[in-house]
Protein backbone atom coordinates (compact mmCIF):
# COMPACT_ATOMS: atom_id res chain seq x y z
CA UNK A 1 -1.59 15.20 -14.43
CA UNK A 2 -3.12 13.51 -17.44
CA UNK A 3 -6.80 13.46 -18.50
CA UNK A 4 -7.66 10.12 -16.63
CA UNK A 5 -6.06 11.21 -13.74
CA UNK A 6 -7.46 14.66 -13.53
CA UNK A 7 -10.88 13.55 -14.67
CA UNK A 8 -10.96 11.18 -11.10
CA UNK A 9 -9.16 13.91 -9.00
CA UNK A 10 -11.56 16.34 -9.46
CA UNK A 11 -14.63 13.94 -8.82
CA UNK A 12 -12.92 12.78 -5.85
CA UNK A 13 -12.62 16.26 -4.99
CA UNK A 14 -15.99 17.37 -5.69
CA UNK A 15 -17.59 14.61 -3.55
CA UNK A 16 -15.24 16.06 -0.16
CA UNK A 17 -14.96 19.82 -1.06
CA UNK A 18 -18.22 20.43 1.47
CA UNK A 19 -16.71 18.17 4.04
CA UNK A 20 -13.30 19.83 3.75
CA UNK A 21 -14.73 23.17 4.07
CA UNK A 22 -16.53 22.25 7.43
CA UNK A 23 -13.27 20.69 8.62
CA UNK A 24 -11.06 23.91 8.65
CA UNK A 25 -14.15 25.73 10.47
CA UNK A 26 -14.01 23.40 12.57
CA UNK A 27 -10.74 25.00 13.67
CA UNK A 28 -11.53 28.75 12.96
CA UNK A 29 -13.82 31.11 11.45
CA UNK A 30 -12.43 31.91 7.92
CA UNK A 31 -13.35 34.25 5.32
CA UNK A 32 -14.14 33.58 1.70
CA UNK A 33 -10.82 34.08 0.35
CA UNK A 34 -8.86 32.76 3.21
CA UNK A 35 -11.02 29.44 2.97
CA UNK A 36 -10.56 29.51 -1.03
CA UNK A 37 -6.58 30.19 -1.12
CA UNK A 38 -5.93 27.41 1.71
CA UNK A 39 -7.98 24.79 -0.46
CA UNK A 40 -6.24 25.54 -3.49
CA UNK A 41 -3.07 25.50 -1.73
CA UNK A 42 -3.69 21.65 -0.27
CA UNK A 43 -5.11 20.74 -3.68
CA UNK A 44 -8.26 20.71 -2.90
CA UNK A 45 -10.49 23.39 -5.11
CA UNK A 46 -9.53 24.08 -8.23
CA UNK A 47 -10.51 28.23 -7.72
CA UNK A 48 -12.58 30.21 -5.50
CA UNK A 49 -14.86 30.78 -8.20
CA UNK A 50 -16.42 26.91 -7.26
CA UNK A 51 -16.30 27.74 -3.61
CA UNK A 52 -18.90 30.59 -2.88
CA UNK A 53 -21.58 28.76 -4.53
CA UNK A 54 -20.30 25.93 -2.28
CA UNK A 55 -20.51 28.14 0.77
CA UNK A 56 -23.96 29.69 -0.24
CA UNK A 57 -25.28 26.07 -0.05
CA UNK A 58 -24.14 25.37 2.88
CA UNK A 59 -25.49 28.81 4.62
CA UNK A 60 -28.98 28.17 3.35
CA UNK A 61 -28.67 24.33 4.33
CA UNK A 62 -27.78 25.94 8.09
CA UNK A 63 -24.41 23.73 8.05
CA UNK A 64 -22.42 26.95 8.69
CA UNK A 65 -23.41 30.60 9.67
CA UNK A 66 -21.76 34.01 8.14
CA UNK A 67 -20.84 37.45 9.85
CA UNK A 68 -19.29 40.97 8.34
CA UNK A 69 -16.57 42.02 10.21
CA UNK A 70 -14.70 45.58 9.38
CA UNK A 71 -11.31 45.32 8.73
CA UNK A 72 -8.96 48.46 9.78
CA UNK A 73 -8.05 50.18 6.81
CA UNK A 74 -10.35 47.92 4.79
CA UNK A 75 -13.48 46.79 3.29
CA UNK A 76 -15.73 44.10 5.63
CA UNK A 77 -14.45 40.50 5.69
CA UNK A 78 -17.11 37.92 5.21
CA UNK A 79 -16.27 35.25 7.65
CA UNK A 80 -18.25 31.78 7.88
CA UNK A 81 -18.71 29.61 11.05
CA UNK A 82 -19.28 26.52 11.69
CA UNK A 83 -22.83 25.71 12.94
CA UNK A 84 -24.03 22.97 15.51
CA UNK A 85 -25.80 21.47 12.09
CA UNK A 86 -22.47 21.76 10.52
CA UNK A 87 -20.40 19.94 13.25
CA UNK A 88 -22.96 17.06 13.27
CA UNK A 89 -22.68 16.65 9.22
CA UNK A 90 -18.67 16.74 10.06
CA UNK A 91 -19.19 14.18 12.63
CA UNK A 92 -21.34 11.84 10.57
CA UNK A 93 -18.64 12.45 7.31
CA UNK A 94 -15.81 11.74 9.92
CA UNK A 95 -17.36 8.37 10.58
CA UNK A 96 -18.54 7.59 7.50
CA UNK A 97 -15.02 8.14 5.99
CA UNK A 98 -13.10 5.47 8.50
CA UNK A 99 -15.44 2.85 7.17
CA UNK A 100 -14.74 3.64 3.41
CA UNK A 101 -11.41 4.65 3.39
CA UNK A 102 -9.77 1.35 4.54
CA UNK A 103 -12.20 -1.12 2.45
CA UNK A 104 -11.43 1.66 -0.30
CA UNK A 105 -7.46 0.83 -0.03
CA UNK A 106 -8.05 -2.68 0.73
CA UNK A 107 -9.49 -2.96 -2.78
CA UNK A 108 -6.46 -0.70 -4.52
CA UNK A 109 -4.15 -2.85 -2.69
CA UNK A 110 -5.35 -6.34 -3.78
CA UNK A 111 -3.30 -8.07 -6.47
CA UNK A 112 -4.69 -10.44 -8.91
């Protein structure tokens, strides 16, 4: 990707990284690095490195909750949950989102 085009991918993705994160709790509890290697993966975070300030954030803001959890033959595993704060700020995004997205690619769409 060129400058442009990297310069307005990573604002884009700095503006839904929270939003993203809350999603995949959504569907499980996750640990740090597990959370960090499936954004990068999708595209999403650029490193892990941005990610645990993210999640530290989001702890102290109550949107999602952490536990330890021993792993066998391992150290503990962080793993973060999604609060009932967390789903409602997923909720609102969620909604939010459907009324952007679509004027969002209406404009993009339009031809002069």
């Amino acid at each position: 990707m060129d400058q442009p085009h990297e310069r307005i991918a990573t604002n884009i993705r700095k503006g839904v990284l929270e939003f993203c994160v809350l999603a995949m709790l959504r569907r499980r509890d996750m640990y740090g690095l597990e959370l960090a290697d499936a954004l990068v993966a999708r595209g999403l975070s650029a490193s892990e490195g941005s990610l645990y300030p993210l999640l530290a954030r989001m702890q102290q803001a109550g949107l999602v909750g952490s536990r330890r959890e021993a792993e066998a033959g391992g150290r503990p595993r962080k793993y973060y949950e999604l609060t009932d704060a967390g789903r409602a700020q997923l909720a609102a995004f969620t909604e939010v989102w459907g009324l952007i997205a679509p004027q969002v690619a209406e404009l993009l769409e339009e031809r002069s």
